[in-house]
C-alpha atoms as a PDB file:
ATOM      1  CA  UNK A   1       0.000   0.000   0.000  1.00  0.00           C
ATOM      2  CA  UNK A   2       2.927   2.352   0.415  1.00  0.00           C
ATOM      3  CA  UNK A   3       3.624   1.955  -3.088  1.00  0.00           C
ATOM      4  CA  UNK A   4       0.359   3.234  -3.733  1.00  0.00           C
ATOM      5  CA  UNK A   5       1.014   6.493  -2.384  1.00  0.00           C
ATOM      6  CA  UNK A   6       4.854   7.060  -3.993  1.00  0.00           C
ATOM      7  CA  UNK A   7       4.272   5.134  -6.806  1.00  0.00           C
ATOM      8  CA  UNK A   8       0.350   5.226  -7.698  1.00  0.00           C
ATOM      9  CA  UNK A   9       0.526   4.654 -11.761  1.00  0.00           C
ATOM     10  CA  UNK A  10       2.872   1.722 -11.134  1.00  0.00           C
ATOM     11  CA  UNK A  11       0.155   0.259  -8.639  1.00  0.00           C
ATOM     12  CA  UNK A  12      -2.720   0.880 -10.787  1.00  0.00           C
ATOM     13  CA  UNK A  13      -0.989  -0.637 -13.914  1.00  0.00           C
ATOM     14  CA  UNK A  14      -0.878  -3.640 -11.706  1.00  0.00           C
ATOM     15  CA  UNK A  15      -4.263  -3.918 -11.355  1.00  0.00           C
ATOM     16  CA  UNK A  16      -4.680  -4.970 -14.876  1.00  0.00           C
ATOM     17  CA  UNK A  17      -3.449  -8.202 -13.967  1.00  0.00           C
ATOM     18  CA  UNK A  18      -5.857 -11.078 -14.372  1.00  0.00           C
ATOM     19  CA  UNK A  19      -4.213 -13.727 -12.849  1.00  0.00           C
ATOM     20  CA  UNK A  20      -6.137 -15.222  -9.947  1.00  0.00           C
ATOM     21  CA  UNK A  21      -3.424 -15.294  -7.137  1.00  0.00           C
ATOM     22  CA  UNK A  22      -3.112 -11.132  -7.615  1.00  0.00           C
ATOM     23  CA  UNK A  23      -6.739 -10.624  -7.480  1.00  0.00           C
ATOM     24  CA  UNK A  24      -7.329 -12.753  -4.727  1.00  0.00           C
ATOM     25  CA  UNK A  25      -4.148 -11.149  -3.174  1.00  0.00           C
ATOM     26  CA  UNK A  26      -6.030  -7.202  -3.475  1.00  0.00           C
ATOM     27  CA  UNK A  27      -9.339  -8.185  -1.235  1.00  0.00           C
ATOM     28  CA  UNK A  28      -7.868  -8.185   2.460  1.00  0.00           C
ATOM     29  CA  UNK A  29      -5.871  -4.588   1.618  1.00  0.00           C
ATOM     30  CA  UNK A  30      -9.024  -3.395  -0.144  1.00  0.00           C
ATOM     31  CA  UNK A  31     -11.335  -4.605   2.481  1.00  0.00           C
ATOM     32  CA  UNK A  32      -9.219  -2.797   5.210  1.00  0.00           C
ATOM     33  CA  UNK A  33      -8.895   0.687   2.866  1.00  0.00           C
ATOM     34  CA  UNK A  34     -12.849   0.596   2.837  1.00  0.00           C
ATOM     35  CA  UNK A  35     -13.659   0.273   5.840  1.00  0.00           C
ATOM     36  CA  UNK A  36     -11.303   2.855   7.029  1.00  0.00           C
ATOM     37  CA  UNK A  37     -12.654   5.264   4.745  1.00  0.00           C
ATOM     38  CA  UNK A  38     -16.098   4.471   5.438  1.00  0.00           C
ATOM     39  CA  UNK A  39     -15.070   5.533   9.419  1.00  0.00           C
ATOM     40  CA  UNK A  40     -13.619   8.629   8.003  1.00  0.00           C
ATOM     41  CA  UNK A  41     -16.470   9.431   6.280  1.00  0.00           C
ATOM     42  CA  UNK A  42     -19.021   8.883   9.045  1.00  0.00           C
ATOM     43  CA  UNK A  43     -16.466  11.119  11.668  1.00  0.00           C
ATOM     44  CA  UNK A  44     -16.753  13.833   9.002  1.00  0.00           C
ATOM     45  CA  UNK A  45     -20.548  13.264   8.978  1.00  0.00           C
ATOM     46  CA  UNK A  46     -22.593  16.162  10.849  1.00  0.00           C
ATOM     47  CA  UNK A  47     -25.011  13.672  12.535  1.00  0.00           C
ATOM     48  CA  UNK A  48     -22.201  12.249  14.072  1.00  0.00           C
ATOM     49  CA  UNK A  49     -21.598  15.416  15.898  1.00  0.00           C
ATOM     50  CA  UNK A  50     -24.683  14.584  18.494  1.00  0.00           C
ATOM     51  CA  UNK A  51     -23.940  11.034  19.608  1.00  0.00           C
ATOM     52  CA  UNK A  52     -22.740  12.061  22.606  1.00  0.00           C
ATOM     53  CA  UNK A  53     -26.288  14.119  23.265  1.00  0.00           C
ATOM     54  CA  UNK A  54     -27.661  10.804  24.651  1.00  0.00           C
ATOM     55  CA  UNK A  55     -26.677  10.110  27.850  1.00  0.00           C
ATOM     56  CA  UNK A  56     -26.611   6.683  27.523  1.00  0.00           C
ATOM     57  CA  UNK A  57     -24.178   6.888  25.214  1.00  0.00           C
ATOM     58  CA  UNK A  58     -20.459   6.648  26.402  1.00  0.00           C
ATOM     59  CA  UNK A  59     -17.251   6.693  24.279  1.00  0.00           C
ATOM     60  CA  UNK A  60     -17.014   2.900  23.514  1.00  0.00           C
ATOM     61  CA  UNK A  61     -20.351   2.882  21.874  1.00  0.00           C
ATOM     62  CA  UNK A  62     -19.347   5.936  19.619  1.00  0.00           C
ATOM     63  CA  UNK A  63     -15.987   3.649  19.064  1.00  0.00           C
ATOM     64  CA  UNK A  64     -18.453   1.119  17.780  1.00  0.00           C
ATOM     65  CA  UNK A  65     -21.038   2.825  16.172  1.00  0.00           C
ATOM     66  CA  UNK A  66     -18.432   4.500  14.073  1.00  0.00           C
ATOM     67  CA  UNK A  67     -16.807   1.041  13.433  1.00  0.00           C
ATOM     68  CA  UNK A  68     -20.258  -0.528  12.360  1.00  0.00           C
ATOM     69  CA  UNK A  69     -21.287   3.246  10.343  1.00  0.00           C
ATOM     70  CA  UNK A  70     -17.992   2.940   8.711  1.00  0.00           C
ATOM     71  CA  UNK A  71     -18.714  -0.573   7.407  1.00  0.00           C
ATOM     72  CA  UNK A  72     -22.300   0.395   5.995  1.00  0.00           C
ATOM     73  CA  UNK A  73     -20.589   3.605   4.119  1.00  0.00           C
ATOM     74  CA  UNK A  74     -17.403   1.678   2.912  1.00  0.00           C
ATOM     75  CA  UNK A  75     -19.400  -0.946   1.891  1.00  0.00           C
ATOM     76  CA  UNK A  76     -21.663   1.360   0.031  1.00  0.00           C
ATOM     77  CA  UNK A  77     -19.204   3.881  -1.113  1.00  0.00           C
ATOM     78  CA  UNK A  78     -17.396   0.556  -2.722  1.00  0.00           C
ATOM     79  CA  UNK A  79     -20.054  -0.439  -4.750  1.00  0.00           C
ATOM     80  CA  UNK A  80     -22.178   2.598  -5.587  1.00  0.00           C
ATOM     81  CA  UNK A  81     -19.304   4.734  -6.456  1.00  0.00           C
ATOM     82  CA  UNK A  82     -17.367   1.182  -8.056  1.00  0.00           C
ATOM     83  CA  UNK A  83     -20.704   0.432 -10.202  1.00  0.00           C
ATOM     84  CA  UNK A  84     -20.461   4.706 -11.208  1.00  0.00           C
ATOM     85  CA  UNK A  85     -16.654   4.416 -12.411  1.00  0.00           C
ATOM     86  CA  UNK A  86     -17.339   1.268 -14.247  1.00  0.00           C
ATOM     87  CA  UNK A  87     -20.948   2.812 -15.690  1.00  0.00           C
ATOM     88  CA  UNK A  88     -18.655   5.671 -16.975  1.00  0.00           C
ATOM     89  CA  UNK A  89     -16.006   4.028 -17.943  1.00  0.00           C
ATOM     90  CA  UNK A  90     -18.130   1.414 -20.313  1.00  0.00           C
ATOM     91  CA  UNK A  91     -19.859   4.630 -21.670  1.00  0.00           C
ATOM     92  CA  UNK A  92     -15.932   5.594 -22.851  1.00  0.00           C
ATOM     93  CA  UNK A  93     -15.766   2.572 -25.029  1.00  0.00           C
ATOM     94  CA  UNK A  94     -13.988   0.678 -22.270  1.00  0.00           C
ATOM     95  CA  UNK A  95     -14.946  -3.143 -21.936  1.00  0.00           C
ATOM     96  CA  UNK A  96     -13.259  -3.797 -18.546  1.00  0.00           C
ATOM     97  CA  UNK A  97     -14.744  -5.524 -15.564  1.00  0.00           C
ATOM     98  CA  UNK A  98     -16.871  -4.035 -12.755  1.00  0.00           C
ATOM     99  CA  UNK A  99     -14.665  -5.975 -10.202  1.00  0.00           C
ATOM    100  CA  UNK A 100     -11.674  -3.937 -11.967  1.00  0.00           C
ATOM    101  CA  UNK A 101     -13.835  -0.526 -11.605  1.00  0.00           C
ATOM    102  CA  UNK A 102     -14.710  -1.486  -8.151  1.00  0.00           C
ATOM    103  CA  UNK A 103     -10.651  -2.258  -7.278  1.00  0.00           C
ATOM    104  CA  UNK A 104     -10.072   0.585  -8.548  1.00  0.00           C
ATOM    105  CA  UNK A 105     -12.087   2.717  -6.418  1.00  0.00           C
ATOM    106  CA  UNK A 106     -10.884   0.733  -3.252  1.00  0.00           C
ATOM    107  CA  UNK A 107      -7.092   1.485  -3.738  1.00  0.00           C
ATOM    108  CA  UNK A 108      -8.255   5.241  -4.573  1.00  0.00           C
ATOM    109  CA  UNK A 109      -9.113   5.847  -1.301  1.00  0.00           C
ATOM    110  CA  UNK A 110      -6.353   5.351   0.130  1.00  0.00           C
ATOM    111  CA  UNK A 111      -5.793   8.619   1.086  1.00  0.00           C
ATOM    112  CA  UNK A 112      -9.079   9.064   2.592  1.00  0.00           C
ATOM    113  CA  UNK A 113      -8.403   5.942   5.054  1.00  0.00           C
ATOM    114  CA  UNK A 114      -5.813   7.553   5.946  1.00  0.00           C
ATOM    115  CA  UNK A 115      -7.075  11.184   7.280  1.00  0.00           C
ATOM    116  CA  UNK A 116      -8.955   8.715   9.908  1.00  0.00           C
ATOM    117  CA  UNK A 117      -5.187   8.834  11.554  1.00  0.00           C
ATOM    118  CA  UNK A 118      -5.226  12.796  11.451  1.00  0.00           C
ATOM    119  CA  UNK A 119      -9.064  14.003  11.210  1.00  0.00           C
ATOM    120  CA  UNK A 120      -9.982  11.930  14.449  1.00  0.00           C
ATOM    121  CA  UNK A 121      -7.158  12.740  17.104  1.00  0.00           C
ATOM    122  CA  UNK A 122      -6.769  16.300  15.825  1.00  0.00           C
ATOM    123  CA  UNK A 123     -10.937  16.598  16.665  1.00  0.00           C
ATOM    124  CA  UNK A 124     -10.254  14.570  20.098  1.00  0.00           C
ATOM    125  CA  UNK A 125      -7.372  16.512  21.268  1.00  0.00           C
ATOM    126  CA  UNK A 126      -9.304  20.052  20.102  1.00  0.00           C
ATOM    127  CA  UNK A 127     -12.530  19.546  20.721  1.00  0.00           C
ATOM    128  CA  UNK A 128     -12.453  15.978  23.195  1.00  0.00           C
ATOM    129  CA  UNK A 129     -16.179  14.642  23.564  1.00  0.00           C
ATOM    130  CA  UNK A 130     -17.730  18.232  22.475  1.00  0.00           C
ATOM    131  CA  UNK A 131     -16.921  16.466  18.540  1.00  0.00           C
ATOM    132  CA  UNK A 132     -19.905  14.241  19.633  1.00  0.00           C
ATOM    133  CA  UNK A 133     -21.942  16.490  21.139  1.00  0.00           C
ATOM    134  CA  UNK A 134     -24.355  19.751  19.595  1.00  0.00           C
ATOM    135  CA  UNK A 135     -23.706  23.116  20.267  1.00  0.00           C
ATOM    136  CA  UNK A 136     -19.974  22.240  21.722  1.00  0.00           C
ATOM    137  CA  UNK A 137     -16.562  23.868  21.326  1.00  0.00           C
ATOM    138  CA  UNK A 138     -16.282  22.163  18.277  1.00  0.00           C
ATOM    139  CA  UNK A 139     -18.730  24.744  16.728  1.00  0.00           C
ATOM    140  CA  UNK A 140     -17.371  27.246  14.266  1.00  0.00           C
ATOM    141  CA  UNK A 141     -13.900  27.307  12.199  1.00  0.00           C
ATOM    142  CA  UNK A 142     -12.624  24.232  14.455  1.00  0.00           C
ATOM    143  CA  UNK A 143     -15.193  22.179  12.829  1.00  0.00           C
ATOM    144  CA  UNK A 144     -14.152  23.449   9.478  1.00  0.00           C
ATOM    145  CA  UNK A 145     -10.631  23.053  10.200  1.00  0.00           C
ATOM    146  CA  UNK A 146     -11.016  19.453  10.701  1.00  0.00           C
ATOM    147  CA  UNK A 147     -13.422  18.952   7.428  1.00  0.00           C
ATOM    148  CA  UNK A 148     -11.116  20.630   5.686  1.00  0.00           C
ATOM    149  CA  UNK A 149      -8.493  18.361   6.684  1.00  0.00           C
ATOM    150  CA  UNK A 150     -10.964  15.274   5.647  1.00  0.00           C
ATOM    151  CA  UNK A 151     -11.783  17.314   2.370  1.00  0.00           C
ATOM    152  CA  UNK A 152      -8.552  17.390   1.127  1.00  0.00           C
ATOM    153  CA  UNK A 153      -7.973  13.670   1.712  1.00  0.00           C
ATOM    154  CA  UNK A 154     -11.269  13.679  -0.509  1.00  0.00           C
ATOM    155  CA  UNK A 155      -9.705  15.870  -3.145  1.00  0.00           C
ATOM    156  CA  UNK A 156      -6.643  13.240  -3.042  1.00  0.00           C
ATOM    157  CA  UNK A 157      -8.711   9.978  -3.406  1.00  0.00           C
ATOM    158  CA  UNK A 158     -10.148  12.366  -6.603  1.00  0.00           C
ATOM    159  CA  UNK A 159      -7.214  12.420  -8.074  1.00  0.00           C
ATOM    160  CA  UNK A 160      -5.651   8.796  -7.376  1.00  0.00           C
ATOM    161  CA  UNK A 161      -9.068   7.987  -9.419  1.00  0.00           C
ATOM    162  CA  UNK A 162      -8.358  10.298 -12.054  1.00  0.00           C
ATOM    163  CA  UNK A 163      -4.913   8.709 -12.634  1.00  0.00           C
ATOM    164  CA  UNK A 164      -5.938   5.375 -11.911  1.00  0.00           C
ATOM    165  CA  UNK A 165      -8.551   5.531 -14.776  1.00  0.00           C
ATOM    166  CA  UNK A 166      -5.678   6.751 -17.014  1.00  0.00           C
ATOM    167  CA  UNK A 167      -3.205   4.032 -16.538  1.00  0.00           C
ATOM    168  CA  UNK A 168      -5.363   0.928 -15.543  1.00  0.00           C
ATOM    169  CA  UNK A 169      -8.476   1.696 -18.288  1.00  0.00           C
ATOM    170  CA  UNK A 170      -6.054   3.090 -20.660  1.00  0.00           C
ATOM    171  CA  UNK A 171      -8.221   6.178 -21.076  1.00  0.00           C
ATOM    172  CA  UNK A 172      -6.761   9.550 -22.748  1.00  0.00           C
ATOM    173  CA  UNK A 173      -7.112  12.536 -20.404  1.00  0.00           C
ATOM    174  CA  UNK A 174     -10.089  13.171 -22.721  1.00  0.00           C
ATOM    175  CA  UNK A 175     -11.825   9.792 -21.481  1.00  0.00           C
ATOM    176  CA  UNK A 176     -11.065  10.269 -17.775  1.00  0.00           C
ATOM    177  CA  UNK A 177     -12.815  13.802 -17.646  1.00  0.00           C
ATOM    178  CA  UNK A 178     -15.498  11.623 -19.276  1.00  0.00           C
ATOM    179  CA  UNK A 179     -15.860   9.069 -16.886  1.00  0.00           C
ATOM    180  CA  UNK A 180     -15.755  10.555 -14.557  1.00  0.00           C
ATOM    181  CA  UNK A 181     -18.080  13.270 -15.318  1.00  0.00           C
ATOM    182  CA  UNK A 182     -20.789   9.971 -16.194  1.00  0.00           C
ATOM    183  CA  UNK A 183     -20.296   8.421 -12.829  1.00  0.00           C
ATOM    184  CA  UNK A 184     -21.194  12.016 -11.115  1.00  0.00           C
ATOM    185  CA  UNK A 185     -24.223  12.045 -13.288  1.00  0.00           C
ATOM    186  CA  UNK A 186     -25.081   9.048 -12.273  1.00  0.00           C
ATOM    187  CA  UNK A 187     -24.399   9.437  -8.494  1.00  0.00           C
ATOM    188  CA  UNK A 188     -25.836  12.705  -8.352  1.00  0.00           C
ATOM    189  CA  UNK A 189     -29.050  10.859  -9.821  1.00  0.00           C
ATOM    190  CA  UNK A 190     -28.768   8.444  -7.466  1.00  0.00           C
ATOM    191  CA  UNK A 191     -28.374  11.379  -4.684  1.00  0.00           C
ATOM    192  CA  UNK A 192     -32.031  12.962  -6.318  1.00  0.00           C
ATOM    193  CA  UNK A 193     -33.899   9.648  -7.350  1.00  0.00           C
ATOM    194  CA  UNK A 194     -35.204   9.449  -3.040  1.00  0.00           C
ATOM    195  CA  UNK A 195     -36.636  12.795  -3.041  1.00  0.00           C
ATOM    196  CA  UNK A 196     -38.466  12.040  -6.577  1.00  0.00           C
ATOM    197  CA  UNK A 197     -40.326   8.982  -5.515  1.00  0.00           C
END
């Protein structure tokens, strides 16, 4: 995973690799980028920010709930976002897998796994327990400071996917803007399609 991070078009031109042994060999360091990035998402999440309102609720069920929230939106964010990248990517004339799309997306967020190991102890040793809790110390520009610090992770994981399209789809710049711009159509549709019905 290292690699990823120094390296990243060497890493993603690996992915093209077919043979069973690799792809088996991608699902336990996928599985754990995921679900990290699903818990960064969900500690980024406002509603998250009034856990601690219920006084039944201590720390180690916020360790939990975070750990459980963090499965549901990896989980999700794997395949939604996977089945977007590979939706746009077909729709560029590429015939490539949706396993590949969905790999794809799973070593691309690498970087927002990551921000887990800044976002949460920079809001614990700022804000402590008011991170949990409404109307806290937390309110203001130290909540922005520490979304913008899980933001630009965001930004990062953008552009691993941008580069990751390029050298594992074999896209032009051209077809990367594409496909990317028809998986935000479709998520964005996806976003809209609750309110509709």
């Amino acid at each position: 995973m290292p690699r990823l991070l120094t390296r990243p078009g060497e890493t993603f031109r690996a992915l093209r690799e077919s043979d069973q042994a690799d792809v088996d060999a991608r699902s336990e360091p996928i599985l754990a980028i995921v679900i990290l990035a699903g818990m960064a998402g969900v500690v980024l999440t406002p509603a998250w920010g009034t856990l601690l309102d219920d006084g039944s609720v201590d720390g180690l069920v916020v360790a939990v709930v975070t750990f459980i929230g963090g499965l549901f939106y990896g989980a999700a964010g794997y395949f939604l976002v996977g089945l977007a990248v590979w939706l746009g990517v077909r729709g560029m004339g590429s015939g490539e897998s949706f396993r590949l799309a969905r790999q794809l997306v799973g070593f691309s967020a690498l970087p927002l796994a990551l921000s887990i190991a800044v976002t949460l102890p920079v809001a614990l040793l700022a804000f402590g327990g008011d991170w949990f809790r409404s109307g806290g110390s937390d309110e203001g520009a130290g909540r922005w400071l520490v979304v913008g610090l899980g933001l630009a992770a965001v930004a990062w994981t953008g552009g691993l996917l941008a580069l990751g399209l390029r050298a594992t789809f074999r896209l032009p710049w051209r077809g990367v803007v594409g496909a990317i711009a028809l998986a935000a159509v479709f998520l964005a549709a996806l976003a809209v399609l609750p309110s509709v019905l």
